[in-house]
Protein backbone atom coordinates (compact mmCIF):
# COMPACT_ATOMS: atom_id res chain seq x y z
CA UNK A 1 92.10 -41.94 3.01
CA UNK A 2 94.54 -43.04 0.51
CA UNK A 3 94.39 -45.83 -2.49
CA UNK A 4 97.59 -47.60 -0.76
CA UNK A 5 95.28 -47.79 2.37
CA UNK A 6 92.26 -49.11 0.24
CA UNK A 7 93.92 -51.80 -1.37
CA UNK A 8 96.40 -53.17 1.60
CA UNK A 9 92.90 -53.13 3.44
CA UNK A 10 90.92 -55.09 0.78
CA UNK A 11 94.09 -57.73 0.43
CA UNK A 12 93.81 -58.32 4.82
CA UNK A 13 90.71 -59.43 4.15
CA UNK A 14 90.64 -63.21 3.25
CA UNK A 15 87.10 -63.73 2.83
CA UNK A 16 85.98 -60.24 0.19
CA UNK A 17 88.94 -61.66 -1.86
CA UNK A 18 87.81 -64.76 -2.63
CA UNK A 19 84.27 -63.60 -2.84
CA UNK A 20 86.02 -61.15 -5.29
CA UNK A 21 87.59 -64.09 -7.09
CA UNK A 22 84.54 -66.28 -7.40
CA UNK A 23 82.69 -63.38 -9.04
CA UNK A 24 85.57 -62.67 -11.44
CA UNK A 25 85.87 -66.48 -12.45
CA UNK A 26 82.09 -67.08 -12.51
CA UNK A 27 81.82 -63.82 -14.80
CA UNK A 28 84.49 -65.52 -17.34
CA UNK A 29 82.77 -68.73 -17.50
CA UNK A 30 79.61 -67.23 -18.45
CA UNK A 31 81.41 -65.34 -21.28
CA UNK A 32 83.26 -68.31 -22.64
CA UNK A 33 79.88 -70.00 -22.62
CA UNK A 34 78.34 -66.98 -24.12
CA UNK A 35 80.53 -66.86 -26.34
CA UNK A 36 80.97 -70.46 -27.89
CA UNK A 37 76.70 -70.50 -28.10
CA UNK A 38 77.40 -67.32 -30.20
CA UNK A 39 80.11 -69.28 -32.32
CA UNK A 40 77.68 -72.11 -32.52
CA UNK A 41 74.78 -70.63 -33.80
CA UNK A 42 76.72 -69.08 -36.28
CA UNK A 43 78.53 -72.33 -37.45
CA UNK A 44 75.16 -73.92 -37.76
CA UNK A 45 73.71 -70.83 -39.84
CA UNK A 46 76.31 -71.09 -42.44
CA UNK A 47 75.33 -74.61 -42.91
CA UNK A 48 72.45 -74.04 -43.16
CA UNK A 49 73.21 -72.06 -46.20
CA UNK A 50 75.37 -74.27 -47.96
């Protein structure tokens, strides 16, 4: 089995792709969330300071 017949395989299927596509967009959300609760915390530490 070859990688051209892997991936023209996954791409027939409609449904793993946008189950593939959910998880990829649900795993960016959670770092941009991640993320701006990191920048937070560190914008409220430094004001803490001052």
């Amino acid at each position: 089995m070859q990688i051209g017949d892997l991936i023209s395989g996954f791409f027939e299927d409609p449904v793993l792709v946008a189950i593939v596509v959910i998880l990829l967009g649900f795993v960016f959300l959670v770092y941009l969330f991640l993320r701006r609760t990191a920048q937070g915390f560190k914008e409220g530490m430094n004001q803490g300071r001052q």
